[in-house]
C-alpha atoms as a PDB file:
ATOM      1  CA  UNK A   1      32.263  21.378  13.843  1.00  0.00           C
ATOM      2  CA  UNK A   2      28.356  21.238  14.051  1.00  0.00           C
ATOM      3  CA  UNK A   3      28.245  23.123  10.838  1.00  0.00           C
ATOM      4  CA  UNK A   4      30.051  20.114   9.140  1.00  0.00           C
ATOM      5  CA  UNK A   5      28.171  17.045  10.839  1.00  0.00           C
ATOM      6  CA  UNK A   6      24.744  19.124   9.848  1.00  0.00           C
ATOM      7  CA  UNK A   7      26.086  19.042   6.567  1.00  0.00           C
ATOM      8  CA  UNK A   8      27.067  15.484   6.986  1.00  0.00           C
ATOM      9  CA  UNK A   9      23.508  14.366   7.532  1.00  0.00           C
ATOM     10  CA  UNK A  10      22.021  16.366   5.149  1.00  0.00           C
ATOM     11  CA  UNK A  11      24.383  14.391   2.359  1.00  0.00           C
ATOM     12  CA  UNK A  12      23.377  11.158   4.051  1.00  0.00           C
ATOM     13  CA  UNK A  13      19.830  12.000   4.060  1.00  0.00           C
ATOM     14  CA  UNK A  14      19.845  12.967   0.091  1.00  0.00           C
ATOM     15  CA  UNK A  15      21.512   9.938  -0.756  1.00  0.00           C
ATOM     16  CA  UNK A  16      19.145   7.616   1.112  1.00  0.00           C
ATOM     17  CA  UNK A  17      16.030   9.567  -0.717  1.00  0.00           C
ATOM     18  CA  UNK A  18      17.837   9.137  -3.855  1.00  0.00           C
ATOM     19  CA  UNK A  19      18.355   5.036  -3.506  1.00  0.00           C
ATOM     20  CA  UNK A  20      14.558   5.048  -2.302  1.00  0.00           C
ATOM     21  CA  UNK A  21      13.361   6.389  -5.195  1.00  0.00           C
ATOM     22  CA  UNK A  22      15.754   3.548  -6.971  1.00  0.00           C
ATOM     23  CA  UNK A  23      14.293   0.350  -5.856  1.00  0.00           C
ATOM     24  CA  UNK A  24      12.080  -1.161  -8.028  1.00  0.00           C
ATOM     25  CA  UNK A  25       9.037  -3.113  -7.711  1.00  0.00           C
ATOM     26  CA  UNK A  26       8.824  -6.877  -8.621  1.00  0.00           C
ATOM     27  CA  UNK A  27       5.744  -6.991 -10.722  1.00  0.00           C
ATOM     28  CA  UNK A  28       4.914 -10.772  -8.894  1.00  0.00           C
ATOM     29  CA  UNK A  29       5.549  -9.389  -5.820  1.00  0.00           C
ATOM     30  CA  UNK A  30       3.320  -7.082  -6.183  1.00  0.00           C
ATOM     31  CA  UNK A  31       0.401  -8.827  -7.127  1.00  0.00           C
ATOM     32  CA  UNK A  32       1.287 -11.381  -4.626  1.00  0.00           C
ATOM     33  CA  UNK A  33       0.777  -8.384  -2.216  1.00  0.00           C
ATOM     34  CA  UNK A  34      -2.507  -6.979  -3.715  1.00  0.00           C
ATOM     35  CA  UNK A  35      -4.512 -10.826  -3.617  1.00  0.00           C
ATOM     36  CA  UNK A  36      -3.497 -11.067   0.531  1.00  0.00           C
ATOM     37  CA  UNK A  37      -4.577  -7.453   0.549  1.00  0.00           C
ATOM     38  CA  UNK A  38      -8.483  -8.295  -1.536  1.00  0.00           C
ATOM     39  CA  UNK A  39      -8.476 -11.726   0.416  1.00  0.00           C
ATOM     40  CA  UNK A  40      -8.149 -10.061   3.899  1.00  0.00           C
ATOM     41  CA  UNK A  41     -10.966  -7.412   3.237  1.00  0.00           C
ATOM     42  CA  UNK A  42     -13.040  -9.845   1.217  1.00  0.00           C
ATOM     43  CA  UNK A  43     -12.695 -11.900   4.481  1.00  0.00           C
ATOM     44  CA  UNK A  44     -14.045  -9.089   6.835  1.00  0.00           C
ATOM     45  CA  UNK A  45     -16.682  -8.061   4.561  1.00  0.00           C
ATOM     46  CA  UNK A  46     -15.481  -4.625   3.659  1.00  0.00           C
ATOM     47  CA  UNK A  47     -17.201  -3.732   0.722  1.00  0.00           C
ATOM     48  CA  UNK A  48     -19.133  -0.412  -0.046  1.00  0.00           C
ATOM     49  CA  UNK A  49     -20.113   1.140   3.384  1.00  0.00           C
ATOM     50  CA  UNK A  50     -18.027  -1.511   5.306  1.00  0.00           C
ATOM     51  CA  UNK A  51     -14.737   0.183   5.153  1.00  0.00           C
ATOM     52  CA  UNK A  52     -11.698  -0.061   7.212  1.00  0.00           C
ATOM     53  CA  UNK A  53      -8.248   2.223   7.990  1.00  0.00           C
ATOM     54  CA  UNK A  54      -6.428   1.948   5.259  1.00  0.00           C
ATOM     55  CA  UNK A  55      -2.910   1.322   7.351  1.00  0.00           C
ATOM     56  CA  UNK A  56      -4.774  -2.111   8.403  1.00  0.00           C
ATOM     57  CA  UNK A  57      -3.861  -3.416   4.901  1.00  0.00           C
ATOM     58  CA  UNK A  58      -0.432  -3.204   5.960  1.00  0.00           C
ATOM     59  CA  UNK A  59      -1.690  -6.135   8.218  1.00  0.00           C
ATOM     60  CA  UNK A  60      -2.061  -9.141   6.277  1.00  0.00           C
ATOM     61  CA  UNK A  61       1.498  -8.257   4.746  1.00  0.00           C
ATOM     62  CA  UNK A  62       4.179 -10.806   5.852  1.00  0.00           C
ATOM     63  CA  UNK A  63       6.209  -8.488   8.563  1.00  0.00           C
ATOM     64  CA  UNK A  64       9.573  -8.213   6.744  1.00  0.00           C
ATOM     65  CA  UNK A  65       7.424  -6.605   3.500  1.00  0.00           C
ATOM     66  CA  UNK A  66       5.520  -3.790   6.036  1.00  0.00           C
ATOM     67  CA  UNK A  67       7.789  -1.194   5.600  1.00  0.00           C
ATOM     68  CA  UNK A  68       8.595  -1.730   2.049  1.00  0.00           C
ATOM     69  CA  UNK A  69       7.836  -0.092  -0.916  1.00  0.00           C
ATOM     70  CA  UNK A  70       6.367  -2.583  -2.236  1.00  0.00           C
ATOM     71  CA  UNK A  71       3.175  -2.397   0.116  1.00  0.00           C
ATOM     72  CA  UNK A  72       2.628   1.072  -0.602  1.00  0.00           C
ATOM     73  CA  UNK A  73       3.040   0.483  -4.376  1.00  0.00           C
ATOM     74  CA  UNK A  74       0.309  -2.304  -3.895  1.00  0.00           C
ATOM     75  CA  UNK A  75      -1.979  -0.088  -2.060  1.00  0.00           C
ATOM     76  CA  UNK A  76      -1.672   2.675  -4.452  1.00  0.00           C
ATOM     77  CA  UNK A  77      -2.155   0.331  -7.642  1.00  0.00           C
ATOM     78  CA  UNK A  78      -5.457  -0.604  -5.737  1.00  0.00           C
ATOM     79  CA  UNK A  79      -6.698   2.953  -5.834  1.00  0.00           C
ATOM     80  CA  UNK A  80      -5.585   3.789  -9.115  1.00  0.00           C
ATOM     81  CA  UNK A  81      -7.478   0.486 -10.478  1.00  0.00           C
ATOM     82  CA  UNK A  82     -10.452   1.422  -8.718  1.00  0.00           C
ATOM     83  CA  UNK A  83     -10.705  -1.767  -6.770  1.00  0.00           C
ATOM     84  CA  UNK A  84     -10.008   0.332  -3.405  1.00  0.00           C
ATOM     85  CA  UNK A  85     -12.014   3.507  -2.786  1.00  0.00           C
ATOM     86  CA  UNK A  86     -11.534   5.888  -0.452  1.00  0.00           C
ATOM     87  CA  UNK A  87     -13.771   7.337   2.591  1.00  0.00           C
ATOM     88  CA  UNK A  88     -12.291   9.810   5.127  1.00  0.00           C
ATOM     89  CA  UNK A  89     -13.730   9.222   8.176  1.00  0.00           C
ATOM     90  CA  UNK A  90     -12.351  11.021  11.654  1.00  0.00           C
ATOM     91  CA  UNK A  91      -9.181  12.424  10.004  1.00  0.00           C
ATOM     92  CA  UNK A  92      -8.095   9.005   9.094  1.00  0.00           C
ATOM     93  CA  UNK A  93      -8.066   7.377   5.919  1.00  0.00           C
ATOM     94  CA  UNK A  94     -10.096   4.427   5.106  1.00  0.00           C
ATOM     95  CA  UNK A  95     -10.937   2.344   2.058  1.00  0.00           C
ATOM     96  CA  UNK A  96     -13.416  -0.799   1.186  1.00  0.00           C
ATOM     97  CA  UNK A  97     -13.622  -3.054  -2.127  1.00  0.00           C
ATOM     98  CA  UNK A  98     -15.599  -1.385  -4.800  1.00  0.00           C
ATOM     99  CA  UNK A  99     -18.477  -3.276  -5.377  1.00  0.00           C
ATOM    100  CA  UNK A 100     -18.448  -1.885  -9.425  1.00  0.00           C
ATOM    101  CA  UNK A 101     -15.421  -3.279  -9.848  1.00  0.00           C
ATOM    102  CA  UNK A 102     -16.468  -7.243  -8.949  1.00  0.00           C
ATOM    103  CA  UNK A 103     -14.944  -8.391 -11.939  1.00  0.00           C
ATOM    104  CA  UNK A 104     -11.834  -6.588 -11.726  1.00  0.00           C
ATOM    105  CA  UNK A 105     -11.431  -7.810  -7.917  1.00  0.00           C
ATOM    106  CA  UNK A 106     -11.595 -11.462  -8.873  1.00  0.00           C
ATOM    107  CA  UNK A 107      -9.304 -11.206 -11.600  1.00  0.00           C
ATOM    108  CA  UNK A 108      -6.848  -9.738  -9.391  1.00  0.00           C
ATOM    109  CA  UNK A 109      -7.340 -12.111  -6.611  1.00  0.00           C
ATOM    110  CA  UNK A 110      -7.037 -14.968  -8.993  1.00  0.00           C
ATOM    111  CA  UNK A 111      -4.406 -13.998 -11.037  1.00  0.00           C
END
């Protein structure tokens, strides 16, 4: 009987993966996510040296987006732009604007 509800979960487990990796992004959602994301650390100054945990960006997210995909999509878009770089400090990770990409972070924040 425990072999069967192990193999139970593991089913349940493979499907949930699977429809994760289904859900797609709303483009305007996304960007809507990204400009509270720049406003919050242009707000606190985080630029350059000034960094903060990068989890905190999860923050200025309204609470019923915090745990969606769509907040981790915006975070990684960041980084991948070059907007966001990265600084491990203490184990954790932490990020501040790039102050290169000026341009790039007013375009977004505008947009």
């Amino acid at each position: 009987m425990q072999h069967i509800d192990n193999k139970l979960k593991q089913v349940d487990i493979k499907s949930i993966r699977f429809h994760h990796q289904m859900v797609r992004v709303d483009p305007a959602e996304l960007r809507a996510v990204q400009r509270k994301m720049i406003r919050m650390l242009k707000n606190k100054r985080k630029y350059g040296g000034a960094h903060t945990e990068t989890i905190h960006l999860k923050n200025c997210v309204p609470k019923h987006l915090r745990g969606e995909k769509v907040v981790v999509e915006a975070i990684s878009d960041l980084f991948k732009k070059g907007i966001l770089i990265n600084k491990q400090s203490t184990g954790e990770q932490h990020c501040s604007l790039n102050t290169a990409k000026l341009r790039e972070i007013s375009e977004t924040e505008n947009d």
